[in-house]
C-alpha atoms as a PDB file:
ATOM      1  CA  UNK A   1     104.949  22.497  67.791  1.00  0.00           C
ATOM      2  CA  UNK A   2     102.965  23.994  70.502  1.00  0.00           C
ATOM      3  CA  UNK A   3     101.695  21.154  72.538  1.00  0.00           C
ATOM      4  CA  UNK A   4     104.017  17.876  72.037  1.00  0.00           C
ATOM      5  CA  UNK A   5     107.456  19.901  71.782  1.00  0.00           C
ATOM      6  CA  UNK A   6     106.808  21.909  74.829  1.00  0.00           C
ATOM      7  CA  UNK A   7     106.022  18.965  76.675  1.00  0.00           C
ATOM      8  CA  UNK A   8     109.196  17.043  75.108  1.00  0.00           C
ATOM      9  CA  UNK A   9     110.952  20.010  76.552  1.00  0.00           C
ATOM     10  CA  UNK A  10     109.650  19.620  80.037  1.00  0.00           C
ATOM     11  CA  UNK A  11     110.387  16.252  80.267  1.00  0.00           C
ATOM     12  CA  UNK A  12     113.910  16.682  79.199  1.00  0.00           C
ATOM     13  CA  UNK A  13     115.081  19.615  81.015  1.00  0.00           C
ATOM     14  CA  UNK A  14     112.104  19.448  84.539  1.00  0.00           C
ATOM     15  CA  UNK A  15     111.979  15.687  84.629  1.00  0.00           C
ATOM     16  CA  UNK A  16     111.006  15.827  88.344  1.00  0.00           C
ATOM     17  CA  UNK A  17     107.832  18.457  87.652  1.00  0.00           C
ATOM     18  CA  UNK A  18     107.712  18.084  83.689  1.00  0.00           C
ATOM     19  CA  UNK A  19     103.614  18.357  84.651  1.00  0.00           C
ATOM     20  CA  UNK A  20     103.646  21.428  85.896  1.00  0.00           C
ATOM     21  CA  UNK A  21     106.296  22.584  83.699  1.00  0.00           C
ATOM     22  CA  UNK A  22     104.529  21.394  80.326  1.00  0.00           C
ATOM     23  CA  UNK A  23     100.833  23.025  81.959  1.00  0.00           C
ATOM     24  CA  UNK A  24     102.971  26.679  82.570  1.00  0.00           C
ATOM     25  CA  UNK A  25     104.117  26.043  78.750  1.00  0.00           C
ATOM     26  CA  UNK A  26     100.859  25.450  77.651  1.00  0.00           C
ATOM     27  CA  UNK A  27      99.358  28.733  79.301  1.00  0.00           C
ATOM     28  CA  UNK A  28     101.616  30.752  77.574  1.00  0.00           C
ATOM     29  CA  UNK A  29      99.951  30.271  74.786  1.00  0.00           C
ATOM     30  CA  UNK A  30      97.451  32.826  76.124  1.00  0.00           C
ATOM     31  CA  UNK A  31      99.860  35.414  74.501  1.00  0.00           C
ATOM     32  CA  UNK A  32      97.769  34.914  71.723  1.00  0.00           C
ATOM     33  CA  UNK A  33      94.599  36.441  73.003  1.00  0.00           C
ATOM     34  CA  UNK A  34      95.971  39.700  71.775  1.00  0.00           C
ATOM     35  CA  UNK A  35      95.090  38.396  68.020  1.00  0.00           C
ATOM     36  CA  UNK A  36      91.015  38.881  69.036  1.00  0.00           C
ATOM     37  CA  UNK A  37      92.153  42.507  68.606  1.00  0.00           C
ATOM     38  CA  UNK A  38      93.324  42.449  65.253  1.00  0.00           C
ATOM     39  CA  UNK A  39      91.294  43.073  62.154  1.00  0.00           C
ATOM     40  CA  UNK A  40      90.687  40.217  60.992  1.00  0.00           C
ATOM     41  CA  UNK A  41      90.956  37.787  64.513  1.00  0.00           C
ATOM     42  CA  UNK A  42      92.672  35.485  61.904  1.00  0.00           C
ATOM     43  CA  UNK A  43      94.510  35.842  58.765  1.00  0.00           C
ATOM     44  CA  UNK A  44      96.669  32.882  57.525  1.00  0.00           C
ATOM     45  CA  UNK A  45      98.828  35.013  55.806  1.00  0.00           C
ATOM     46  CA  UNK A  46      99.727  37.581  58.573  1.00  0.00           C
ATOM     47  CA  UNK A  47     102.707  36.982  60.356  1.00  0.00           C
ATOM     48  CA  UNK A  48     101.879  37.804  63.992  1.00  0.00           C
ATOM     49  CA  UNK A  49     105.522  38.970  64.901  1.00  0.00           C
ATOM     50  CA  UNK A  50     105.711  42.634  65.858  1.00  0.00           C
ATOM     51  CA  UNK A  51     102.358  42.519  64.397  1.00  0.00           C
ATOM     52  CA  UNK A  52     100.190  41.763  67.698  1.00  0.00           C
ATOM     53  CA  UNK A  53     101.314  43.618  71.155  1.00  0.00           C
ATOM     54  CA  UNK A  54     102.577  40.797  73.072  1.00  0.00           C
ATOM     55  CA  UNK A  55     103.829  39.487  69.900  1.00  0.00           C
ATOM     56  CA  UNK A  56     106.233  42.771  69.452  1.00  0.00           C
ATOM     57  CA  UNK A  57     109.856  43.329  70.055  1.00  0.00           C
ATOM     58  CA  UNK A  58     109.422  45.311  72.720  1.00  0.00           C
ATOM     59  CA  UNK A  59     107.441  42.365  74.564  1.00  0.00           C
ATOM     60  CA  UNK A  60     109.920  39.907  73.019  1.00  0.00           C
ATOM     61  CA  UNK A  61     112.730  42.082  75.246  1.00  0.00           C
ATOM     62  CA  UNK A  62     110.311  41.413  78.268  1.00  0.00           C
ATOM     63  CA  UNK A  63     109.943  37.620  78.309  1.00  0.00           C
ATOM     64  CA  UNK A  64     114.082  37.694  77.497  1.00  0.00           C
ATOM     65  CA  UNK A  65     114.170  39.808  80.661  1.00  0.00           C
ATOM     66  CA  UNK A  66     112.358  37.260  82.574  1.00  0.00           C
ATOM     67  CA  UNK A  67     115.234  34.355  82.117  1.00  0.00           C
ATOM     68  CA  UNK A  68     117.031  36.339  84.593  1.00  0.00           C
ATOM     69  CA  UNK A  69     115.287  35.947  87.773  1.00  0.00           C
ATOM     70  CA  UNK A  70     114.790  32.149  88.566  1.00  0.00           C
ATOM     71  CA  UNK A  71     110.629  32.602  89.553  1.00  0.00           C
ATOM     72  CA  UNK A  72     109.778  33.925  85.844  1.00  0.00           C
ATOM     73  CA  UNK A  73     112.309  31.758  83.934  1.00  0.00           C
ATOM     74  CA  UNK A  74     109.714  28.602  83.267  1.00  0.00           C
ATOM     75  CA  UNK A  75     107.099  31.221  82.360  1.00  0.00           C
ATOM     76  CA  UNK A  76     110.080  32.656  79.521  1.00  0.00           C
ATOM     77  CA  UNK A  77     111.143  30.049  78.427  1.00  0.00           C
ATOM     78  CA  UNK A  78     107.396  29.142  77.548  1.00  0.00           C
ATOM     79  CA  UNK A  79     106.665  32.347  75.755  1.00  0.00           C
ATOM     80  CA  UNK A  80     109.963  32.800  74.209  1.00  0.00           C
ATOM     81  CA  UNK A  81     109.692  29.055  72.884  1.00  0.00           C
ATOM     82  CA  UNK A  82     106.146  30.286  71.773  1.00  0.00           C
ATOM     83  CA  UNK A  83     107.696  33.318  69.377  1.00  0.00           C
ATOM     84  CA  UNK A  84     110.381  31.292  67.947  1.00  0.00           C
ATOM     85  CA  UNK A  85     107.137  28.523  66.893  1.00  0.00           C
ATOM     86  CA  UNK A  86     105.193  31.892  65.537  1.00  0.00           C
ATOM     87  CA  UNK A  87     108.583  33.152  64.020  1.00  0.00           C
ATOM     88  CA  UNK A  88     109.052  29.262  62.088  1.00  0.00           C
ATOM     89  CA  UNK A  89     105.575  29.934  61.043  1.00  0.00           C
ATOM     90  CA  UNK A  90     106.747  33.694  59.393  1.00  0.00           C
ATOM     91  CA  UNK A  91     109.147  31.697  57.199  1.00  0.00           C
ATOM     92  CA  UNK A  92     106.560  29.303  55.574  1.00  0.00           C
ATOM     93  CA  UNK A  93     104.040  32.314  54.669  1.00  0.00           C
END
């Protein structure tokens, strides 16, 4: 879900830069550098919503912010497609 769907995405919806759209999608999965803070780095059965900082609501109302102007809305779309993937993973823990 985070590699092969984004890039499904950006060949769908950017088929004239899906490459560039698909790499932006893929670095937005550096939102998940903020789990190095946590205590432990990794726990399976941790849900990371609201639980890391760029992981929280408030954050969450950021990258919803950013659909509105046209120069951030790739970049939102990747990290808001990156929650709802962490969010799936809440439901199976």
């Amino acid at each position: 879900m985070h590699f092969v769907v984004p890039g499904i995405i950006a060949y769908l919806f950017f088929k004239n830069n899906w490459e560039k759209v698909w790499l932006v999608f893929i670095l937005t999965m550096l939102i998940d550098l903020d789990h190095l803070i946590a205590n432990p780095i990794f726990d399976a059965t941790r849900c990371s919503i609201n639980y890391h900082p760029l992981h929280s609501y408030y954050a969450i109302l950021l990258y919803v912010g950013l659909l509105f102007f046209p120069k951030t809305r790739i970049i939102a779309i990747g990290l808001l497609f990156h929650i709802i993937t962490d969010a799936a993973d809440c439901l199976w823990i």
